[in-house]
N, C-alpha and C. Protein backbone atom coordinates (compact mmCIF):
# COMPACT_ATOMS: atom_id res chain seq x y z
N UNK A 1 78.16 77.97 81.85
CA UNK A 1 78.32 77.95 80.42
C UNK A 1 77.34 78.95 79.81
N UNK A 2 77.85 79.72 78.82
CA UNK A 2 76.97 81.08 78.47
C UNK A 2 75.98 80.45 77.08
N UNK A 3 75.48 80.61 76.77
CA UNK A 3 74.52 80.62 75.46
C UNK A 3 74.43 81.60 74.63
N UNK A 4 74.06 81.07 73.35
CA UNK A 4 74.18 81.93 72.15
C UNK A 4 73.71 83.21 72.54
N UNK A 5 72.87 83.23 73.35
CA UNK A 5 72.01 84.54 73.73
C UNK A 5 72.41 85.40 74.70
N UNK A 6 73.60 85.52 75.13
CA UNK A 6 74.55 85.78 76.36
C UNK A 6 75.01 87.23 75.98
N UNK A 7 74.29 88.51 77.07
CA UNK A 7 74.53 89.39 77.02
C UNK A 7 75.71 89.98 77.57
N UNK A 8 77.08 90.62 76.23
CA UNK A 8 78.47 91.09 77.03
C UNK A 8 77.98 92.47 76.90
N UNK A 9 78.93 92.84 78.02
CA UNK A 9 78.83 94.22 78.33
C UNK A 9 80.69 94.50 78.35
N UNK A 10 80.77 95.89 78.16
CA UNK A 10 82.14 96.06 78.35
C UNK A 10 81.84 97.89 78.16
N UNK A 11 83.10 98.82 79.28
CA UNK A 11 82.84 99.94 79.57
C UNK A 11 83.00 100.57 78.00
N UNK A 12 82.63 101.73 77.84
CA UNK A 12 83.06 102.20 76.28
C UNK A 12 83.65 103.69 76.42
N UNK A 13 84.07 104.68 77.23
CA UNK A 13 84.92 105.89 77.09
C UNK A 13 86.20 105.48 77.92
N UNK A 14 86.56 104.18 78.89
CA UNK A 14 87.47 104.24 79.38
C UNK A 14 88.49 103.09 78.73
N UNK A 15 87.67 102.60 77.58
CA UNK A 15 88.85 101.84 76.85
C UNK A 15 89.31 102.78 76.08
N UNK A 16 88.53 104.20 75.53
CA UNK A 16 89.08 104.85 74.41
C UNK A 16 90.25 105.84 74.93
N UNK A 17 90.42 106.17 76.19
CA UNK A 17 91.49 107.13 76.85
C UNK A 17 92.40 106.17 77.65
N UNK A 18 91.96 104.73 77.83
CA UNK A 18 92.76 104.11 77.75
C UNK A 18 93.91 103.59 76.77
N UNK A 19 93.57 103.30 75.51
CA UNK A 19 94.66 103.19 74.65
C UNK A 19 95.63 104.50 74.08
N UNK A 20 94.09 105.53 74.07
CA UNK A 20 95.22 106.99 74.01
C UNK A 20 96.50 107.08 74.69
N UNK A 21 96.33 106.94 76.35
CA UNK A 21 97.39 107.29 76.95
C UNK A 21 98.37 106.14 77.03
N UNK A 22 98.19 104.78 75.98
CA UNK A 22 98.93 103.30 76.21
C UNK A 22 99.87 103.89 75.18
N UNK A 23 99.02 104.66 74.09
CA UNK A 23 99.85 104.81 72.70
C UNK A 23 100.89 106.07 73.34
N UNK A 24 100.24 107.11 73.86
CA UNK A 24 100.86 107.77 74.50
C UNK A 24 102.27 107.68 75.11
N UNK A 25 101.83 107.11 76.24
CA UNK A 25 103.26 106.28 77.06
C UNK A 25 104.48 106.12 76.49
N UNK A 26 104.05 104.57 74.99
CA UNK A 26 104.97 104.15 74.27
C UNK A 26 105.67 105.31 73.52
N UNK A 27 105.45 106.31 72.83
CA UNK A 27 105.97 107.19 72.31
C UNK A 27 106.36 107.74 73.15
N UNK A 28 106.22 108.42 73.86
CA UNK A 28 107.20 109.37 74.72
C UNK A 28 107.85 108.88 75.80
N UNK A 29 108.35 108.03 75.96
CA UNK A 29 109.30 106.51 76.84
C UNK A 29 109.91 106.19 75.49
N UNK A 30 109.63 106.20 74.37
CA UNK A 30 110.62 105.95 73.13
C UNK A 30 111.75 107.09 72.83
N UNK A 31 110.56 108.25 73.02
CA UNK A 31 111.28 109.45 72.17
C UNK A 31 112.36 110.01 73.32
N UNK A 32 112.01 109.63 75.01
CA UNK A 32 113.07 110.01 75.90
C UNK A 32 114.26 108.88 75.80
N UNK A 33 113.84 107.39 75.47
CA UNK A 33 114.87 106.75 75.86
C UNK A 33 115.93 106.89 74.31
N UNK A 34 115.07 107.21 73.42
CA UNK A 34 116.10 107.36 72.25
C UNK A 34 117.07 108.96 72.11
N UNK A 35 116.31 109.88 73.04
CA UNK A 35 117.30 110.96 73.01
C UNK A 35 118.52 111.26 74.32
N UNK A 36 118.40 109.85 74.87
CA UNK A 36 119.07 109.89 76.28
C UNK A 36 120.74 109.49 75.96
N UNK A 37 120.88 109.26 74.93
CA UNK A 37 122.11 109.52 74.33
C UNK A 37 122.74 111.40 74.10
N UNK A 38 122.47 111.47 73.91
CA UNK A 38 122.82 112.72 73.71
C UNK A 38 122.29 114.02 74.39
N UNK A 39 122.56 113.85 75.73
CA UNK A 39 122.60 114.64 77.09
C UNK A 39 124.00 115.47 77.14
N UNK A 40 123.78 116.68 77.43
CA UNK A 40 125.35 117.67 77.50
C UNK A 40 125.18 117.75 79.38
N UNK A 41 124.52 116.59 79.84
CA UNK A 41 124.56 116.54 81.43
C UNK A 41 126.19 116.01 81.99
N UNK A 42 126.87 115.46 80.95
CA UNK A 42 128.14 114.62 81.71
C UNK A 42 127.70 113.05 82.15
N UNK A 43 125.99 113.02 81.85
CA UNK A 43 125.63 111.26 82.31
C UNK A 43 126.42 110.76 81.22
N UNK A 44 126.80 109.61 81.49
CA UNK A 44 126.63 108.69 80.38
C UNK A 44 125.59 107.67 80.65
N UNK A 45 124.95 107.38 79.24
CA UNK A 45 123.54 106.58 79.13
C UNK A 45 124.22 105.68 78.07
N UNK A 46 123.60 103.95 78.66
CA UNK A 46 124.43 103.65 77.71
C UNK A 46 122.95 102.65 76.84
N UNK A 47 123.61 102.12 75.91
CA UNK A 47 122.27 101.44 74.70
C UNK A 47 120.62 100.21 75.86
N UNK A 48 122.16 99.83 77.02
CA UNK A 48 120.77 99.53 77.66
C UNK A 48 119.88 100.31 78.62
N UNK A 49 120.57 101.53 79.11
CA UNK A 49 119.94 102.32 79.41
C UNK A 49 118.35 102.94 78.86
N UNK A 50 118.61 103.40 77.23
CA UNK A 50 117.95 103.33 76.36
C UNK A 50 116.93 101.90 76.37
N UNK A 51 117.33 101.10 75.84
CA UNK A 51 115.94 100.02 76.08
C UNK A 51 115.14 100.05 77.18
N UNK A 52 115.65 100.00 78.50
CA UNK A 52 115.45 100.16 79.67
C UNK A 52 113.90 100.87 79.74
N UNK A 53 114.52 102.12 78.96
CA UNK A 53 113.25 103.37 79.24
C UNK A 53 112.24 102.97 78.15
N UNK A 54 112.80 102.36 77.27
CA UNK A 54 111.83 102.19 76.55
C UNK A 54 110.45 100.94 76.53
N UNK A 55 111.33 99.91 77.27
CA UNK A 55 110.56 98.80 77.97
C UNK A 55 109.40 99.50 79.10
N UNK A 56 110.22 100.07 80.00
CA UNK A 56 109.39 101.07 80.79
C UNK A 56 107.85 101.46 80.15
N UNK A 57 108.46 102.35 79.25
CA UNK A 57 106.69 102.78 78.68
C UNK A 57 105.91 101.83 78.01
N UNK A 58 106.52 100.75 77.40
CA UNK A 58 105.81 99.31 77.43
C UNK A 58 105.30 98.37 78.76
N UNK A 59 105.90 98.57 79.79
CA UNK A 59 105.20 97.89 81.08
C UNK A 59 103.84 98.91 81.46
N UNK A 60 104.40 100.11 81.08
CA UNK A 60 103.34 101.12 81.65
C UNK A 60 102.24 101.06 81.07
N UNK A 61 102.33 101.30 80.21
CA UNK A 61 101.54 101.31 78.90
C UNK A 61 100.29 100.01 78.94
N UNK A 62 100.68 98.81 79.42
CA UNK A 62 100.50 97.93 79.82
C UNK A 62 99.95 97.50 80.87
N UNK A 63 100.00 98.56 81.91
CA UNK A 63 99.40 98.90 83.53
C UNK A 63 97.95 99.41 82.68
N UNK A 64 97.77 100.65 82.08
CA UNK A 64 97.18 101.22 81.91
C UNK A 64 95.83 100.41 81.01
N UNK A 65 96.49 99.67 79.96
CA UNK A 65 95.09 98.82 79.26
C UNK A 65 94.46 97.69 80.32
N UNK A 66 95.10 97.15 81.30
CA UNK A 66 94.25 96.33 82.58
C UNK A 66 92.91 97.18 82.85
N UNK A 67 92.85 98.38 82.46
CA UNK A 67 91.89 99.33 82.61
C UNK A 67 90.20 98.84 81.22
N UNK A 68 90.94 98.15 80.37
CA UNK A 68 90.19 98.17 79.40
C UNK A 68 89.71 96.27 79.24
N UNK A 69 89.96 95.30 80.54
CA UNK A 69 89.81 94.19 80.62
C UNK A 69 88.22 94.10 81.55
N UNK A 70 87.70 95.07 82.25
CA UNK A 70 86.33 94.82 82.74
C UNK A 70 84.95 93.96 81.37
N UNK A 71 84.67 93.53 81.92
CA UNK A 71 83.60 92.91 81.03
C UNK A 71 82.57 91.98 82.18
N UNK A 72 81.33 92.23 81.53
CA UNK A 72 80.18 91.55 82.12
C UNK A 72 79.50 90.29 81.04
N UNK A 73 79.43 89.26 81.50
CA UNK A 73 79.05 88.23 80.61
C UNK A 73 78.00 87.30 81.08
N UNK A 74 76.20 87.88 80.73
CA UNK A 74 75.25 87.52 81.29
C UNK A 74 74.27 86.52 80.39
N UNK A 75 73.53 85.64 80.84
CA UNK A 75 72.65 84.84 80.42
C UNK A 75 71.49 84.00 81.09
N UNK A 76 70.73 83.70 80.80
CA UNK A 76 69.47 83.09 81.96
C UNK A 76 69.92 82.48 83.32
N UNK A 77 71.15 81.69 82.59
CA UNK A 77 72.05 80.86 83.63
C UNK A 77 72.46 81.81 85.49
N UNK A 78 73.29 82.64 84.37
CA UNK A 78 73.85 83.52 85.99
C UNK A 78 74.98 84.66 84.75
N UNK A 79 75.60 85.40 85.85
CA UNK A 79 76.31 86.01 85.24
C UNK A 79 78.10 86.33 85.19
N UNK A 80 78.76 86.52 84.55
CA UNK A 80 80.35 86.42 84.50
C UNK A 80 80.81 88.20 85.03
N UNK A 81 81.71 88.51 86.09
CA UNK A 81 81.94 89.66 86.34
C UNK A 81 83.15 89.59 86.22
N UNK A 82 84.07 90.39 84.77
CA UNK A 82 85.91 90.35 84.82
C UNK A 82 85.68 91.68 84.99
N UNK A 83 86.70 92.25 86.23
CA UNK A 83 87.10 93.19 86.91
C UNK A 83 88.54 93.90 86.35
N UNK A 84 89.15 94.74 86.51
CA UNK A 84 90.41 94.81 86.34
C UNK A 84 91.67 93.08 86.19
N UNK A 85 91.03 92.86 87.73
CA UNK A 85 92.26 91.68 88.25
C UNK A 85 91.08 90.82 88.29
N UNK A 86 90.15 90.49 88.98
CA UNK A 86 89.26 89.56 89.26
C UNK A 86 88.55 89.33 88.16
N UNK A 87 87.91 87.88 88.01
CA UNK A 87 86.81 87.61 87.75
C UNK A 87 85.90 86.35 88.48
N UNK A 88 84.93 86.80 88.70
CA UNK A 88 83.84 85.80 88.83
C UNK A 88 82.66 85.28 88.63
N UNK A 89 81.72 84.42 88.51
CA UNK A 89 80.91 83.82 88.04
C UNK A 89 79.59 83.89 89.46
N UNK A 90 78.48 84.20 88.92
CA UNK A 90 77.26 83.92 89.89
C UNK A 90 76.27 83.39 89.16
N UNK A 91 75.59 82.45 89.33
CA UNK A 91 73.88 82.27 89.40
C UNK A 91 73.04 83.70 90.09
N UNK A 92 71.97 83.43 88.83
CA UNK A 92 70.99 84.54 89.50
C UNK A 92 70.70 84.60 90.68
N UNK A 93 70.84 83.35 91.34
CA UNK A 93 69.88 82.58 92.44
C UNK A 93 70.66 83.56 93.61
N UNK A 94 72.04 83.45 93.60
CA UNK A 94 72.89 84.38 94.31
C UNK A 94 72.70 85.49 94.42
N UNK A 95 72.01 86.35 93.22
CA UNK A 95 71.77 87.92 93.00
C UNK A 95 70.83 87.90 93.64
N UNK A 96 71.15 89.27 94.81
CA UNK A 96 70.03 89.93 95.26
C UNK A 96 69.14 90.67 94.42
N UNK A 97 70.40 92.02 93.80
CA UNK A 97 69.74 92.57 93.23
C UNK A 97 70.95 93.36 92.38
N UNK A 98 70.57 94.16 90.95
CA UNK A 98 71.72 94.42 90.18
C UNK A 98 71.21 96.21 90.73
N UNK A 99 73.03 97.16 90.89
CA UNK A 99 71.98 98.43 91.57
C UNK A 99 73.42 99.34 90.66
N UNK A 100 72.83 100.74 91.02
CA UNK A 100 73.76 101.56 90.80
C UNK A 100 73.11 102.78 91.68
N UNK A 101 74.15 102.37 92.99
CA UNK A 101 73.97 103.79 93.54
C UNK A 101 74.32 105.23 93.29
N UNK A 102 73.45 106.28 93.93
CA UNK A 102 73.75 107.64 93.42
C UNK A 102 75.49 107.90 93.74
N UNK A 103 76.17 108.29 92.88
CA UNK A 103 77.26 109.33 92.97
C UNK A 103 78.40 107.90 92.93
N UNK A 104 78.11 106.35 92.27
CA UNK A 104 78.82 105.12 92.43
C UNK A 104 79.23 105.50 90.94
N UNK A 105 80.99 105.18 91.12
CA UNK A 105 81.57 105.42 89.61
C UNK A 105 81.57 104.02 88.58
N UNK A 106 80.47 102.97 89.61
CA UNK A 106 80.29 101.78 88.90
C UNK A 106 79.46 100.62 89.15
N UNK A 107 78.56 99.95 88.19
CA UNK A 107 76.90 99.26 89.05
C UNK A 107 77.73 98.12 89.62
N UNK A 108 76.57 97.21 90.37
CA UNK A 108 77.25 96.21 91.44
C UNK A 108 76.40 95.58 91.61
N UNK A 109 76.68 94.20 91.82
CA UNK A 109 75.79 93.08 91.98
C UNK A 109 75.76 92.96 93.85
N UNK A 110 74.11 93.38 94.40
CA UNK A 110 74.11 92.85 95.48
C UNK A 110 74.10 91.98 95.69
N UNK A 111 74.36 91.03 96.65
CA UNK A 111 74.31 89.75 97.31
C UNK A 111 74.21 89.12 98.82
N UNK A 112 74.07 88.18 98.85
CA UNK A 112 73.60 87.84 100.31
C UNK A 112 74.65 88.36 101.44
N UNK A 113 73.63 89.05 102.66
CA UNK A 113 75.13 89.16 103.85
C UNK A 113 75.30 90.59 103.52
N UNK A 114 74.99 91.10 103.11
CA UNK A 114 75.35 93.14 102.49
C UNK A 114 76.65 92.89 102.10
N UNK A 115 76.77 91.97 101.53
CA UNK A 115 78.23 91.89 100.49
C UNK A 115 78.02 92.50 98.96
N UNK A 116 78.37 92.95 98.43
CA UNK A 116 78.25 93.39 96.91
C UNK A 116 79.53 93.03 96.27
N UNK A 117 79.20 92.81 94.80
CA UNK A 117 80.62 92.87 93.98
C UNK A 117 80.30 94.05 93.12
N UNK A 118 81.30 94.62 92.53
CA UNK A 118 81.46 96.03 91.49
C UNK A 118 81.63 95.32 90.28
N UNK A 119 81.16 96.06 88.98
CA UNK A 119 80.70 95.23 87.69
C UNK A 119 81.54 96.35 86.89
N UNK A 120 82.61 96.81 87.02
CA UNK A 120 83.28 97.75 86.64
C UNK A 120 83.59 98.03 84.86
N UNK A 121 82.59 97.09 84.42
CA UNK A 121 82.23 97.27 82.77
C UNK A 121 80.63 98.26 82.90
N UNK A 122 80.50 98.63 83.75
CA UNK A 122 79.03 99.36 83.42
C UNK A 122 79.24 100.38 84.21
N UNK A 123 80.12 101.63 83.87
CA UNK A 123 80.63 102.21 84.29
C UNK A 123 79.37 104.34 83.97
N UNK A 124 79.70 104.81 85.23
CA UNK A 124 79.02 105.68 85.08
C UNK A 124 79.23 107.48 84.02
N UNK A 125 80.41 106.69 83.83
CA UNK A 125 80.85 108.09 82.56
C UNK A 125 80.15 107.47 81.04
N UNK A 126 79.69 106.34 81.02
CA UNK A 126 79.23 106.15 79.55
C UNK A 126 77.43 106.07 79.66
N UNK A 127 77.15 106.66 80.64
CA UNK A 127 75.59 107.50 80.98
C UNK A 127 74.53 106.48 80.05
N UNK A 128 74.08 106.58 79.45
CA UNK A 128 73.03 106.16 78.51
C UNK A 128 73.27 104.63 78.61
N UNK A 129 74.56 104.30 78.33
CA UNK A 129 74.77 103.31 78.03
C UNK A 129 74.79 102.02 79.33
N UNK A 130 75.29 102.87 80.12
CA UNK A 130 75.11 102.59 81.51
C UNK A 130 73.46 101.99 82.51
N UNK A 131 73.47 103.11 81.92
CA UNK A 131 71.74 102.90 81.91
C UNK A 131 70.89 102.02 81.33
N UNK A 132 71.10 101.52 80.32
CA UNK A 132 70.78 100.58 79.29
C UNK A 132 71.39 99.61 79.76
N UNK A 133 72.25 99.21 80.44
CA UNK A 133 73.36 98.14 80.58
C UNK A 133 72.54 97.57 81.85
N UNK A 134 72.17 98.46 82.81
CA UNK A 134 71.55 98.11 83.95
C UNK A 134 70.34 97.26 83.91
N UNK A 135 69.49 98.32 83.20
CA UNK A 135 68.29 97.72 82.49
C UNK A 135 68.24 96.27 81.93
N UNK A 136 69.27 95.91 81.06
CA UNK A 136 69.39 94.40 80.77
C UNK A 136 70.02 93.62 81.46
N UNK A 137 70.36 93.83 82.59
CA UNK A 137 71.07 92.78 83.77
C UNK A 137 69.84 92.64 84.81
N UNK A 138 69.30 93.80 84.92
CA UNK A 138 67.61 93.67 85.95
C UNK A 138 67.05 93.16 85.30
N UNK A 139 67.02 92.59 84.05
CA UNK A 139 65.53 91.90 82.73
C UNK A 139 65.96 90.65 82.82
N UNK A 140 67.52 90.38 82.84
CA UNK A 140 67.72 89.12 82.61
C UNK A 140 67.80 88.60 84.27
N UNK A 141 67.94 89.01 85.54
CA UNK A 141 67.72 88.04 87.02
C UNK A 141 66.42 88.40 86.93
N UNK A 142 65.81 89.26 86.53
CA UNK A 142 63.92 89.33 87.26
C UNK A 142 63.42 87.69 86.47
N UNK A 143 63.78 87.59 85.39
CA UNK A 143 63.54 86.57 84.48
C UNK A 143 63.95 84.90 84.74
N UNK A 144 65.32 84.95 85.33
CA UNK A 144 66.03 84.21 85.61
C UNK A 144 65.16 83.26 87.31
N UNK A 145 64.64 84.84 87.86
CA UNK A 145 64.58 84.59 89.68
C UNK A 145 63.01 84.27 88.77
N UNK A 146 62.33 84.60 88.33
CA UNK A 146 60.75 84.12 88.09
C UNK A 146 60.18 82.81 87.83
């Protein structure tokens, strides 16, 4: 259970080229499935054809924001890791240690056994922030493990 004081984290340049290319998608999966009527190919396309494509860039579109569901959700307690598809929950007690290796496109919670999980909200294209993000996940287990 998190507390008022519960630090979220969430990536910040890959939600913004994420919805670009969601908004993206939908328009041009609209603008093909609405001009697929009027082909001088000899197809015939018929009205569900048209929806078809246009649903399309709505499923896609839709692939693409799963991109913008990472989030980290930390507090004295332990911490919450939502991944693309996964999420899970640790106690500090579990954390080895919070790291970001050189040339890693994302920080990661070590853990017992050389197992790690990826924290794919503290992502290494948002630099500073990244950095800062690290910093308060090492403040809150050094604190937590003390």
């Amino acid at each position: 259970m998190m507390t008022a004081e519960a630090l979220v984290l969430r990536p910040k340049k890959i939600r913004r080229v994420a919805w670009a290319c969601a908004v993206g998608l939908v328009v041009v999966f609209t603008v093909v499935g609405l001009l697929l009527g009027n082909t001088p190919t000899g197809v015939i396309f018929r009205t569900s054809d048209q929806v078809a494509m246009i649903l399309l860039g709505f499923l896609l579109a839709g692939g693409v924001l799963l991109l913008t569901r990472p989030r980290v959700t930390a507090d004295a307690s332990g911490v919450d890791v939502r991944n693309v598809v996964t999420s899970h929950h640790y106690d500090w007690n579990d954390v080895r240690s919070v790291s970001f290796p050189d040339g890693a496109a994302w920080a990661r919670l070590e853990l017992p056994d050389d197992e790690y999980i990826s924290v794919m909200a503290v992502q290494a294209v948002d630099r500073d922030y990244a950095v800062s993000s690290v910093r308060a996940l090492r403040e809150l287990h050094k604190a937590a493990r003390a």
